[in-house]
Structure formats: C-alpha cells, structure tokens
PDB file of N, CA and C in Angstrom:
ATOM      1  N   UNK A   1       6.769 -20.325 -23.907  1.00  0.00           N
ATOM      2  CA  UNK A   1       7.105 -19.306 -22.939  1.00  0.00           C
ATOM      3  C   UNK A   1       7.630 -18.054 -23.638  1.00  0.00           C
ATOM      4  N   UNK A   2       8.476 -18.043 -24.673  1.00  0.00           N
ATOM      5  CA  UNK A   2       8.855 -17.085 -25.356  1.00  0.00           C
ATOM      6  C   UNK A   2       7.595 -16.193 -25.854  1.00  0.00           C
ATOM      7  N   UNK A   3       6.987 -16.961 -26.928  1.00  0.00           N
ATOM      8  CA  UNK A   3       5.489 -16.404 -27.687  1.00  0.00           C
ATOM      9  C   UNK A   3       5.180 -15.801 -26.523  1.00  0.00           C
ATOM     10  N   UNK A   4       4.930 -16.477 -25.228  1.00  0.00           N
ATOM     11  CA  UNK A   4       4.134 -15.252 -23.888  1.00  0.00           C
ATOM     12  C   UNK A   4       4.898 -14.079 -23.670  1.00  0.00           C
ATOM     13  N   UNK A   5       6.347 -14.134 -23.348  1.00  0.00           N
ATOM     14  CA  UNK A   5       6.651 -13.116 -22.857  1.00  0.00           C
ATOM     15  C   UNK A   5       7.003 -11.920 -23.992  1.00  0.00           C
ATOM     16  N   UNK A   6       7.171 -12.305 -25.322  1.00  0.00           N
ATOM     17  CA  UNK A   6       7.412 -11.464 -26.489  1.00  0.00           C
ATOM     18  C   UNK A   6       5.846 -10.850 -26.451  1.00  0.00           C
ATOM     19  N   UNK A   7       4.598 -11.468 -26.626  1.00  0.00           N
ATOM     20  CA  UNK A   7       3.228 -10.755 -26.730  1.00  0.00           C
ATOM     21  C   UNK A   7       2.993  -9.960 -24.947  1.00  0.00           C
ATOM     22  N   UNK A   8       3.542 -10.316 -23.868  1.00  0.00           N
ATOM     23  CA  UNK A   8       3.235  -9.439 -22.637  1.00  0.00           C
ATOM     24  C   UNK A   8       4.732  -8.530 -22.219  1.00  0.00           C
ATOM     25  N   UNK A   9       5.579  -7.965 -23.325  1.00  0.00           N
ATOM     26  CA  UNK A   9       6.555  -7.269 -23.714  1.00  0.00           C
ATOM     27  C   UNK A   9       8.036  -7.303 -22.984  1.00  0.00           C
ATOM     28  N   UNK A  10       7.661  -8.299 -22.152  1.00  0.00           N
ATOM     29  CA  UNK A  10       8.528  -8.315 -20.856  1.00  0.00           C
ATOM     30  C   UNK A  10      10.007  -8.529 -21.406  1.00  0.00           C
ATOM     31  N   UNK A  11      10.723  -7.727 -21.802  1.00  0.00           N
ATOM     32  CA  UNK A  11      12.232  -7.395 -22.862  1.00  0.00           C
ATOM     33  C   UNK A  11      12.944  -8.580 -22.260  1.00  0.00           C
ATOM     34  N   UNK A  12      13.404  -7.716 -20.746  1.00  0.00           N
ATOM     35  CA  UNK A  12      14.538  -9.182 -19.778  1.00  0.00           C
ATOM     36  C   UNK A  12      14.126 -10.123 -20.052  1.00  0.00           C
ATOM     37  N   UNK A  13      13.376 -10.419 -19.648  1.00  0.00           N
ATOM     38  CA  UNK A  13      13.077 -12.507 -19.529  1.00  0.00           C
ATOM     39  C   UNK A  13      13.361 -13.028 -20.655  1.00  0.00           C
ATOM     40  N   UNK A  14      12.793 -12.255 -21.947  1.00  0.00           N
ATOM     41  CA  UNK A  14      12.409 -12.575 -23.131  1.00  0.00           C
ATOM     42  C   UNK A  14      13.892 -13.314 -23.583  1.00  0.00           C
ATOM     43  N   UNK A  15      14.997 -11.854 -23.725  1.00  0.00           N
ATOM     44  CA  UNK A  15      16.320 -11.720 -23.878  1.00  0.00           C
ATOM     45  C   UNK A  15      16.979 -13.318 -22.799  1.00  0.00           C
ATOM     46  N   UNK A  16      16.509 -13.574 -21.768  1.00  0.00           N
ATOM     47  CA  UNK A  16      17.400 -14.319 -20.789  1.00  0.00           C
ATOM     48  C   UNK A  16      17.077 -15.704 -21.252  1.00  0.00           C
ATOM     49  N   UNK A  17      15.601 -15.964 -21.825  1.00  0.00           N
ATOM     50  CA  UNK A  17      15.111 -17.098 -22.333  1.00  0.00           C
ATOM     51  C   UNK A  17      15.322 -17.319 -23.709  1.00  0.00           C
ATOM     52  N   UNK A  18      15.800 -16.501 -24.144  1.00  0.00           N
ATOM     53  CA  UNK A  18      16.371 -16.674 -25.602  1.00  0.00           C
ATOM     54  C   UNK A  18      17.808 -17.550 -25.627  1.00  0.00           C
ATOM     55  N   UNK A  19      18.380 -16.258 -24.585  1.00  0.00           N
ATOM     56  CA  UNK A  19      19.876 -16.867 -24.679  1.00  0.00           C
ATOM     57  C   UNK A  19      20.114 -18.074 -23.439  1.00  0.00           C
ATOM     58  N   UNK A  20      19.222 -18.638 -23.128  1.00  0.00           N
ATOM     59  CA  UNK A  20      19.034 -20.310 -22.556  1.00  0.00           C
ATOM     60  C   UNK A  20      18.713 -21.010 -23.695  1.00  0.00           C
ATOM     61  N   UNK A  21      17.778 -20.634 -24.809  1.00  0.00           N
ATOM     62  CA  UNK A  21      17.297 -21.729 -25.553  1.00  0.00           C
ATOM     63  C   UNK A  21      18.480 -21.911 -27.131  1.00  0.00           C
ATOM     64  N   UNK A  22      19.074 -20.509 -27.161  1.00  0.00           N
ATOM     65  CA  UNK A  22      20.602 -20.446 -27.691  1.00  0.00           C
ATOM     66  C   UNK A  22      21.488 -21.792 -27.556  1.00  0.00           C
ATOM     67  N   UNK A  23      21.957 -21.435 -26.171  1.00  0.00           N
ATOM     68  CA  UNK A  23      22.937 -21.988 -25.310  1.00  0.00           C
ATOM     69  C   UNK A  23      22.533 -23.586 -25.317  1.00  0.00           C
ATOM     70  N   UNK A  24      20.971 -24.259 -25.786  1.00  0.00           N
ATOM     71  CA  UNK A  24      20.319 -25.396 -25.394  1.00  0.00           C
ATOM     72  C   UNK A  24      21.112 -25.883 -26.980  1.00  0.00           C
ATOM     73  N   UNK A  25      20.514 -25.321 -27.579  1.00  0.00           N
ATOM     74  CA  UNK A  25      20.255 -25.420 -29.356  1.00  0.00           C
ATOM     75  C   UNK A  25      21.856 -25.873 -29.467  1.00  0.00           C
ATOM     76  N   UNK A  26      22.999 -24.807 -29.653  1.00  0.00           N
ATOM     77  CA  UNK A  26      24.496 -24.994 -29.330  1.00  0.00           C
ATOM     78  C   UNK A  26      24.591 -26.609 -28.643  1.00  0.00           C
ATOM     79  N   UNK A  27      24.353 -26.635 -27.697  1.00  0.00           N
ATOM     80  CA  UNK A  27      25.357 -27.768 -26.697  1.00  0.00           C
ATOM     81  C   UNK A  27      24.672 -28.833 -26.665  1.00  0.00           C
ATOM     82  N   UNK A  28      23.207 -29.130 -26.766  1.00  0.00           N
ATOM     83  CA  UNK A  28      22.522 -30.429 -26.448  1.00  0.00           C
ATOM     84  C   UNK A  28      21.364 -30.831 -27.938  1.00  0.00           C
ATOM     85  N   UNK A  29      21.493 -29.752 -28.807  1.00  0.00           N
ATOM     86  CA  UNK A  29      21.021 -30.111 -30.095  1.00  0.00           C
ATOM     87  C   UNK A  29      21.722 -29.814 -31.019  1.00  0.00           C
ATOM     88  N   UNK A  30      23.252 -29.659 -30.866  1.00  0.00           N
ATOM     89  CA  UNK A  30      24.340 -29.708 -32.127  1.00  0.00           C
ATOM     90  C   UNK A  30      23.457 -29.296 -32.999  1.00  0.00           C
ATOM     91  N   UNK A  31      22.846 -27.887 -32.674  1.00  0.00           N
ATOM     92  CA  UNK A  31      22.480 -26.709 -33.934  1.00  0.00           C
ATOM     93  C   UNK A  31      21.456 -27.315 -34.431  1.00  0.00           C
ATOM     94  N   UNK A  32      21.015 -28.127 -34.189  1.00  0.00           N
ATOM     95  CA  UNK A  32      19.725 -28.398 -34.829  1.00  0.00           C
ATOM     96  C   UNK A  32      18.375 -27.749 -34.503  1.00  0.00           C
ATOM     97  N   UNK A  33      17.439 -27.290 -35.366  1.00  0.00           N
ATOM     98  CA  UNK A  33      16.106 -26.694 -34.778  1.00  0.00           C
ATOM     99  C   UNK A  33      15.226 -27.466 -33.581  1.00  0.00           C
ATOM    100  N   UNK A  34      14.259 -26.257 -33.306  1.00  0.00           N
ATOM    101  CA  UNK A  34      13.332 -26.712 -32.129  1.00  0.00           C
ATOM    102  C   UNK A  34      11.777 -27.089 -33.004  1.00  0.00           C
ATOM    103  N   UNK A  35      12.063 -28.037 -33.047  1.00  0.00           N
ATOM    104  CA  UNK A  35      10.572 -28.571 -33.729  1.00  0.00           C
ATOM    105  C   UNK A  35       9.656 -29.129 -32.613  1.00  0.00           C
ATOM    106  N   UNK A  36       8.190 -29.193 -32.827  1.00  0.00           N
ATOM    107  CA  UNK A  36       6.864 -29.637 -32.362  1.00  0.00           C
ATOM    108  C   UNK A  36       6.939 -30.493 -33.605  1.00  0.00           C
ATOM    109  N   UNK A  37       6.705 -31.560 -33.155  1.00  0.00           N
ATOM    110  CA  UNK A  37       6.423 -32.901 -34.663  1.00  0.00           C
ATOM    111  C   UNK A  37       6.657 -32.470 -35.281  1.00  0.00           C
ATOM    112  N   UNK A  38       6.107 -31.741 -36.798  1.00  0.00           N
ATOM    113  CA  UNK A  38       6.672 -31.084 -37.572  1.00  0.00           C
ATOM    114  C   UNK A  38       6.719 -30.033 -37.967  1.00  0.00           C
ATOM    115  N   UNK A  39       6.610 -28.964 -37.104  1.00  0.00           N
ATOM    116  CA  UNK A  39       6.292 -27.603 -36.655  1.00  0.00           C
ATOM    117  C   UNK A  39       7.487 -27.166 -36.512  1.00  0.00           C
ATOM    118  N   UNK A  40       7.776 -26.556 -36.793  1.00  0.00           N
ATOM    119  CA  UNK A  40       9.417 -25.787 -37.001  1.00  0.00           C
ATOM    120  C   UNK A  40       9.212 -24.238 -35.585  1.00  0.00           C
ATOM    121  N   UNK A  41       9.804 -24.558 -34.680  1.00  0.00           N
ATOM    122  CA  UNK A  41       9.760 -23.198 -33.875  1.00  0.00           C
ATOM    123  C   UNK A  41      10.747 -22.261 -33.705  1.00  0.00           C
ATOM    124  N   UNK A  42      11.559 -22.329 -34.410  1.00  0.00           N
ATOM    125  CA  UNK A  42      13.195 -21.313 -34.495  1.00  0.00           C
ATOM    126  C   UNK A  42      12.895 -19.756 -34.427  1.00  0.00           C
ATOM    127  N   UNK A  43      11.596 -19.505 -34.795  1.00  0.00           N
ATOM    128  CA  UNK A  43      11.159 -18.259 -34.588  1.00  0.00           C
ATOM    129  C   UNK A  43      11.509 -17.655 -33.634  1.00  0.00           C
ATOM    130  N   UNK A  44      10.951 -18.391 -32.570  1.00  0.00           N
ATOM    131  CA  UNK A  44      11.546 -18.309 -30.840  1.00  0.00           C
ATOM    132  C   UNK A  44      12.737 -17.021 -30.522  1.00  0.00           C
ATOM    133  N   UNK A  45      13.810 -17.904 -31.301  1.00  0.00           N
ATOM    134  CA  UNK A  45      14.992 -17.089 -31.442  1.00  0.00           C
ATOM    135  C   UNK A  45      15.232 -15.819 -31.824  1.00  0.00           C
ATOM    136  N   UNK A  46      14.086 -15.671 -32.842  1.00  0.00           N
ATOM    137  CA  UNK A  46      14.503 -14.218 -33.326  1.00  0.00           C
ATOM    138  C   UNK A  46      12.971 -13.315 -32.878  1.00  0.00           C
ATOM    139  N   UNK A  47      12.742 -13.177 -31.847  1.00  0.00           N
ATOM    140  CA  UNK A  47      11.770 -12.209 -31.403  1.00  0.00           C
ATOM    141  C   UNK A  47      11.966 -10.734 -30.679  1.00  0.00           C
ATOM    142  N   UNK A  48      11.621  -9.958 -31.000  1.00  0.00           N
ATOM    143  CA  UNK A  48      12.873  -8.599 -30.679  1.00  0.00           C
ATOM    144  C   UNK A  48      11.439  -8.091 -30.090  1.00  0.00           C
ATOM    145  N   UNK A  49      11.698  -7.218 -29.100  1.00  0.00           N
ATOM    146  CA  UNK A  49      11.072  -6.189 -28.503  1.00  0.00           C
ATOM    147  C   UNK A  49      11.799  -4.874 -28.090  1.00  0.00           C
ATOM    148  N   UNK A  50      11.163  -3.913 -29.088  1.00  0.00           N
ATOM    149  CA  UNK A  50       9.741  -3.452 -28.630  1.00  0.00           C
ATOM    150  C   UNK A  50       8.790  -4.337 -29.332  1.00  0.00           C
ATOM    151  N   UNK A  51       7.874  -4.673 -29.748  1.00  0.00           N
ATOM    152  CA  UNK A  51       7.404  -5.049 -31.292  1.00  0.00           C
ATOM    153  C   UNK A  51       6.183  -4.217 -31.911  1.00  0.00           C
ATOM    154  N   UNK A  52       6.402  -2.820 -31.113  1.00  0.00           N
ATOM    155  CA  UNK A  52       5.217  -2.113 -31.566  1.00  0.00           C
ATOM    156  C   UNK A  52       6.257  -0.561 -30.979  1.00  0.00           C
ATOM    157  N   UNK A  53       5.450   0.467 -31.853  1.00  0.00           N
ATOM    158  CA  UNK A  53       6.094   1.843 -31.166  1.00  0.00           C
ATOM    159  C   UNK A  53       6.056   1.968 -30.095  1.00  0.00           C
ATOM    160  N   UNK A  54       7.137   3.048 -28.964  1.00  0.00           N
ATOM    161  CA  UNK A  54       6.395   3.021 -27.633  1.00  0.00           C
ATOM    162  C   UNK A  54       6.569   4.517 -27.666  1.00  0.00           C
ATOM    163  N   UNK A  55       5.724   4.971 -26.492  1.00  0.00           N
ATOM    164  CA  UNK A  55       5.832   6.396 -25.816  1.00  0.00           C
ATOM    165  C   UNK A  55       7.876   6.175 -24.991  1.00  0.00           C
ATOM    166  N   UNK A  56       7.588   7.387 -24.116  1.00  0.00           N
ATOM    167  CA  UNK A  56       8.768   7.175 -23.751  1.00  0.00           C
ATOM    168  C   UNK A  56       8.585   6.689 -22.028  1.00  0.00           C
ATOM    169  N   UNK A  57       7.179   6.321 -21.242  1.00  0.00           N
ATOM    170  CA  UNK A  57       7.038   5.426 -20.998  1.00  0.00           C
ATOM    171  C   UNK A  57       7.307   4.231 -20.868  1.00  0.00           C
ATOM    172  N   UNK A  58       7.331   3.621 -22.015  1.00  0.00           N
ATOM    173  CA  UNK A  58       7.876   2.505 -22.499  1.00  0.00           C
ATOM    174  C   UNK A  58       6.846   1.570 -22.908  1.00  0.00           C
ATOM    175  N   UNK A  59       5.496   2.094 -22.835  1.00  0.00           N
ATOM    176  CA  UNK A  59       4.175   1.224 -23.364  1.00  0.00           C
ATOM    177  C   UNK A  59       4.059   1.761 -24.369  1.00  0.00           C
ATOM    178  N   UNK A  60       3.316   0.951 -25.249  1.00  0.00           N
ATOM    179  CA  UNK A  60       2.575   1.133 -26.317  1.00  0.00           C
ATOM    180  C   UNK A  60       1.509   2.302 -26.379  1.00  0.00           C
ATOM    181  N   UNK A  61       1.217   3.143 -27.645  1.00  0.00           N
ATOM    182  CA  UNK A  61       0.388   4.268 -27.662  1.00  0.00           C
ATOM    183  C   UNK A  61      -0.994   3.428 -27.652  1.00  0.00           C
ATOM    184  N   UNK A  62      -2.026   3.930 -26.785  1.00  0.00           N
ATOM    185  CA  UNK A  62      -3.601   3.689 -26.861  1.00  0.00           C
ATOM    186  C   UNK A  62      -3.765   3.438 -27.846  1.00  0.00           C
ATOM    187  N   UNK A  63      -4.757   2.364 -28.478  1.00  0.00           N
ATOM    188  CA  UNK A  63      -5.695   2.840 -30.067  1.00  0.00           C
ATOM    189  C   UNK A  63      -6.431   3.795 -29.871  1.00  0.00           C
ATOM    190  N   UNK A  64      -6.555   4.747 -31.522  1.00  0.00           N
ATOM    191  CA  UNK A  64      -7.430   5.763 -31.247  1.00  0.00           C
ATOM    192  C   UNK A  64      -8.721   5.229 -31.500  1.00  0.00           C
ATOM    193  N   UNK A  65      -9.935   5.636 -31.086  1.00  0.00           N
ATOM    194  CA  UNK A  65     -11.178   5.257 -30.597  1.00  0.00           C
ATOM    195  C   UNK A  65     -11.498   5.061 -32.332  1.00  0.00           C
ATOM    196  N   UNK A  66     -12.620   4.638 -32.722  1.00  0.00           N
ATOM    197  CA  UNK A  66     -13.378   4.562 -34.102  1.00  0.00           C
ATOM    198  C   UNK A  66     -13.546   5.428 -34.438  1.00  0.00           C
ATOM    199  N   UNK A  67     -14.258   6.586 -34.219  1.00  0.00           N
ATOM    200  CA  UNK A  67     -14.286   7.786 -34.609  1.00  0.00           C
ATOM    201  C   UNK A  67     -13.546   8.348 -35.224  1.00  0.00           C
ATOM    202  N   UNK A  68     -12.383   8.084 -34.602  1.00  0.00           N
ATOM    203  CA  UNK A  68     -10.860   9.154 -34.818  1.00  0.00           C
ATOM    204  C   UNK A  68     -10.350   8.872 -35.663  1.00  0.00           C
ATOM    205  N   UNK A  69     -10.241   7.472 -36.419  1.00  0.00           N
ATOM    206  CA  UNK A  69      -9.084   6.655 -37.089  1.00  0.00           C
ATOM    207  C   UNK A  69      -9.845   7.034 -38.242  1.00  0.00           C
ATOM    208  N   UNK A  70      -8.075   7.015 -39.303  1.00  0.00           N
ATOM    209  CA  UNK A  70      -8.534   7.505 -40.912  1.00  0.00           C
ATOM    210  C   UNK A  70      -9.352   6.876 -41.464  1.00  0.00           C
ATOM    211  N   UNK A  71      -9.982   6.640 -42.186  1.00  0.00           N
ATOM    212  CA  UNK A  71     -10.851   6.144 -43.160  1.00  0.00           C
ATOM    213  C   UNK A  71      -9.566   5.430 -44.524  1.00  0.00           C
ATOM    214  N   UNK A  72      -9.796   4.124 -44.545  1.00  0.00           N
ATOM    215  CA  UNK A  72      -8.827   3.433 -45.482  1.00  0.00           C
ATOM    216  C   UNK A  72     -10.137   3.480 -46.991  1.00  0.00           C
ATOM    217  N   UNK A  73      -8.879   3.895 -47.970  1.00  0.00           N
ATOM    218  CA  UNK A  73      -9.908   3.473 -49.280  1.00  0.00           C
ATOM    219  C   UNK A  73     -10.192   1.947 -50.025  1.00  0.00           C
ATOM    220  N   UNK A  74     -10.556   1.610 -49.828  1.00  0.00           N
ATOM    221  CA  UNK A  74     -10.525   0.359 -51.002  1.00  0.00           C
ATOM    222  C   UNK A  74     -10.067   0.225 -52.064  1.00  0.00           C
ATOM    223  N   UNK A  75      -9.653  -0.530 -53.007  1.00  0.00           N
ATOM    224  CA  UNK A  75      -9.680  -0.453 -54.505  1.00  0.00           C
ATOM    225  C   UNK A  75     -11.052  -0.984 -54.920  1.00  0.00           C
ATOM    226  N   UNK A  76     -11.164   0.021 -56.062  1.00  0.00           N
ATOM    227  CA  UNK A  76     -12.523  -0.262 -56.824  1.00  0.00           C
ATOM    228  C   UNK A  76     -12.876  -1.280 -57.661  1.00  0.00           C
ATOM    229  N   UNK A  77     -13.902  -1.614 -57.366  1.00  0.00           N
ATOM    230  CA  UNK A  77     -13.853  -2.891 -58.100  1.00  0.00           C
ATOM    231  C   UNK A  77     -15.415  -2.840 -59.399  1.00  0.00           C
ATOM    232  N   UNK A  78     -15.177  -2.847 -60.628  1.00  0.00           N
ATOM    233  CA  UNK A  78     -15.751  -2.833 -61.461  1.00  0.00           C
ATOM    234  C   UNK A  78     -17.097  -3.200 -61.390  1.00  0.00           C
ATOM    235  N   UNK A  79     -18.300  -3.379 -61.403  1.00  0.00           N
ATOM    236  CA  UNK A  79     -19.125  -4.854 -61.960  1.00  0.00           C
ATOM    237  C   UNK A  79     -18.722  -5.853 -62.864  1.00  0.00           C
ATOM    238  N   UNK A  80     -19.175  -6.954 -62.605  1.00  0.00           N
ATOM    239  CA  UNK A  80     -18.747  -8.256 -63.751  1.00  0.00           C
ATOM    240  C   UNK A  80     -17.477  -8.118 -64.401  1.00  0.00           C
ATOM    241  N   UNK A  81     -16.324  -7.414 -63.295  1.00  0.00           N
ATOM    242  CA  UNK A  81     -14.751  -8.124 -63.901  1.00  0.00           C
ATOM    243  C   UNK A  81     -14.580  -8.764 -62.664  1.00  0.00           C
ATOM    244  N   UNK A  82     -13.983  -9.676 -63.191  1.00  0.00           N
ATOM    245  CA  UNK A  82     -13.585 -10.615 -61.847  1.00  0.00           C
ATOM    246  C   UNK A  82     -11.769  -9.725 -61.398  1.00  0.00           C
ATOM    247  N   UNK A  83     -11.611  -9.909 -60.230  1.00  0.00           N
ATOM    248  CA  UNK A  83     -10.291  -9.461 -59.590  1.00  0.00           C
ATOM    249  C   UNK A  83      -9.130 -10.463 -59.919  1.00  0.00           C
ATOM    250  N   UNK A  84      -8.068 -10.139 -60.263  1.00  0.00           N
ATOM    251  CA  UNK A  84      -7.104 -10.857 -60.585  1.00  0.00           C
ATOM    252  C   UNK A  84      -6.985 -12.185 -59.711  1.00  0.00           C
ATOM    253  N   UNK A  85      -6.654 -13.628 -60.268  1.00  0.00           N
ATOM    254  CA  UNK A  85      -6.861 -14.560 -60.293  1.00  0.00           C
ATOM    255  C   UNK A  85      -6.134 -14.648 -58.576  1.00  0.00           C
ATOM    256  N   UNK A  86      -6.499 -15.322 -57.664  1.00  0.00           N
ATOM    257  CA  UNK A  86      -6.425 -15.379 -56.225  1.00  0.00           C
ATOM    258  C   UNK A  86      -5.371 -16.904 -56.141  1.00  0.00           C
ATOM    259  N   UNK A  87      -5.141 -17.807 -56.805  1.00  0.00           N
ATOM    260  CA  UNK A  87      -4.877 -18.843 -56.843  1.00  0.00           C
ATOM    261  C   UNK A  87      -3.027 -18.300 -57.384  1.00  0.00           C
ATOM    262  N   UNK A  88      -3.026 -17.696 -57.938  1.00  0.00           N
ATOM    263  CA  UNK A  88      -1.384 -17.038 -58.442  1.00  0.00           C
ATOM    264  C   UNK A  88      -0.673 -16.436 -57.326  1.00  0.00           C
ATOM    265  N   UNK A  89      -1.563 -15.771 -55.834  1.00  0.00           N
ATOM    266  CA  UNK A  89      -0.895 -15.039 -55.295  1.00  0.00           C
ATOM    267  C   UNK A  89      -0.521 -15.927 -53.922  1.00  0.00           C
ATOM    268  N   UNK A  90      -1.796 -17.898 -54.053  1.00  0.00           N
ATOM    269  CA  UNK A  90      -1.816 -18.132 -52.742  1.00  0.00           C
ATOM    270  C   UNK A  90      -0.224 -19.194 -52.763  1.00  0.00           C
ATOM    271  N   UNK A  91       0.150 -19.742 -51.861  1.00  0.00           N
ATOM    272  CA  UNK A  91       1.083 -20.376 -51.813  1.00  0.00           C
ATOM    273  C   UNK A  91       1.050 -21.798 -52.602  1.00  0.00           C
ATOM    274  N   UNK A  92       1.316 -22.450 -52.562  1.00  0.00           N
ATOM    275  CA  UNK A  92       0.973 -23.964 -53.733  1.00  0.00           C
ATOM    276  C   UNK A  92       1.252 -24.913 -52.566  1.00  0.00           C
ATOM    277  N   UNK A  93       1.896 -25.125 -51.626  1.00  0.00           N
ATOM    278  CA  UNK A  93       2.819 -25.968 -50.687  1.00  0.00           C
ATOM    279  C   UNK A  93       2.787 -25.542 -49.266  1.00  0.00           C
ATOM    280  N   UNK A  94       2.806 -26.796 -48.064  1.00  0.00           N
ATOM    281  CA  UNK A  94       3.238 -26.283 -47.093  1.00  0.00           C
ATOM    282  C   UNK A  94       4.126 -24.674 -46.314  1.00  0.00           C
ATOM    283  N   UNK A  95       4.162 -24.484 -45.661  1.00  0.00           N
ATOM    284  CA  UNK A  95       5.177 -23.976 -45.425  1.00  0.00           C
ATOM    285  C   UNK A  95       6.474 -24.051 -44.367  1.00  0.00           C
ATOM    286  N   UNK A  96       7.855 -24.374 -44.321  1.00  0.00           N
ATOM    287  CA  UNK A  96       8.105 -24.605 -43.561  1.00  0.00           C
ATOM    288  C   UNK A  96       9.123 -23.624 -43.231  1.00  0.00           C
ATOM    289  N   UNK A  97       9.795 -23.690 -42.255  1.00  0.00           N
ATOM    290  CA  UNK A  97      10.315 -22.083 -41.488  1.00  0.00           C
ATOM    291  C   UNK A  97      11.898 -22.365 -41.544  1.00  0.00           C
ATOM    292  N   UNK A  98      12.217 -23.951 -41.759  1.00  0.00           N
ATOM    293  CA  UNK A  98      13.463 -24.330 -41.298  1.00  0.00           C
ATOM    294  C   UNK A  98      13.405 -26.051 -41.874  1.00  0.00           C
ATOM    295  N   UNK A  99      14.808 -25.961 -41.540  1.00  0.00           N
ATOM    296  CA  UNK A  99      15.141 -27.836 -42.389  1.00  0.00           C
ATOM    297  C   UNK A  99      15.207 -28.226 -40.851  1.00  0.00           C
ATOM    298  N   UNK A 100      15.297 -29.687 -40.725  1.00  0.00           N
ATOM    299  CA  UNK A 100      14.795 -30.654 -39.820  1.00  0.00           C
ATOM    300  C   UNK A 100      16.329 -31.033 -39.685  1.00  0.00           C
ATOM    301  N   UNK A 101      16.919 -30.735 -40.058  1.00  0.00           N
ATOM    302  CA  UNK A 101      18.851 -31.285 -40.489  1.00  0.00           C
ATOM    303  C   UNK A 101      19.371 -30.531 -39.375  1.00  0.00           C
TER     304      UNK A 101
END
C-alpha cells in the first residue's frame, strides 16, 4: 500500500500509513523489520514525497516530447579494446536492505 500511494503521490495517506506501520514496528514487532520471507521491506518507512520536481501546482512537470530533449553523449568506445572489466563493478552477493534481528 505504501509503494502505491508513494508512486500515485498521494503525500497524506502516505505520511498517515507510515506513521501506522511506525507505531506497528514499535509496539507489536519490538523494532524488528517488515520482511516478505526474506525480502526485507523497511524501505516502506523511508519514502518521502514529492519524489520528483513539482510546478507550483503541485504535479509533476510534463516530459518534453522527443524532439525537444537534449541529446546525451556516449563515451567512446575504441575498436578491439574491450571496456573496463564489468564483473569489478557488479555486486558479488545478495543484497539485503536490513538484518532479520
């Protein structure tokens, strides 16, 4: 419910369902995380909105159409050098977000 209302921006609820799942965490899980089997969801907790710029509206600015948007450069890439080794930058291990304690 959080993930929904943080991605459909809705601030109140977000804020009111936070500080229920706070208040849950505190009193009926003696501080312990919100896990899915072994899925760590504590994220929950820390989701802030706005999570994107807004007008003063309070929505988000349009994307600008294809046309409009800058042109990103690439880095260049040689013939026959290979790009720095991909295996150094990936993770080695799971990842987990939080201890199970």
């Amino acid at each position: 419910m959080c993930r929904s209302l943080f991605l459909f921006e809705e601030k109140d609820l977000l804020e009111s369902l936070q500080a229920f799942a706070r208040d849950l965490q505190a009193k009926e899980k003696q501080g312990k995380g919100f896990f899915y089997g072994m899925i760590c969801l504590d994220e929950l907790l820390y989701f802030e909105l706005p999570r994107r710029d807004t007008d003063q509206s309070g929505r988000a600015p349009r994307p600008q159409p294809v046309d409009q948007q800058a042109e990103v450069a690439l880095p260049a890439v040689e013939p026959g050098v290979e790009p720095a080794s991909k295996a150094a930058d990936a993770p080695t291990g799971p990842s987990v977000c939080c201890s199970s304690s």
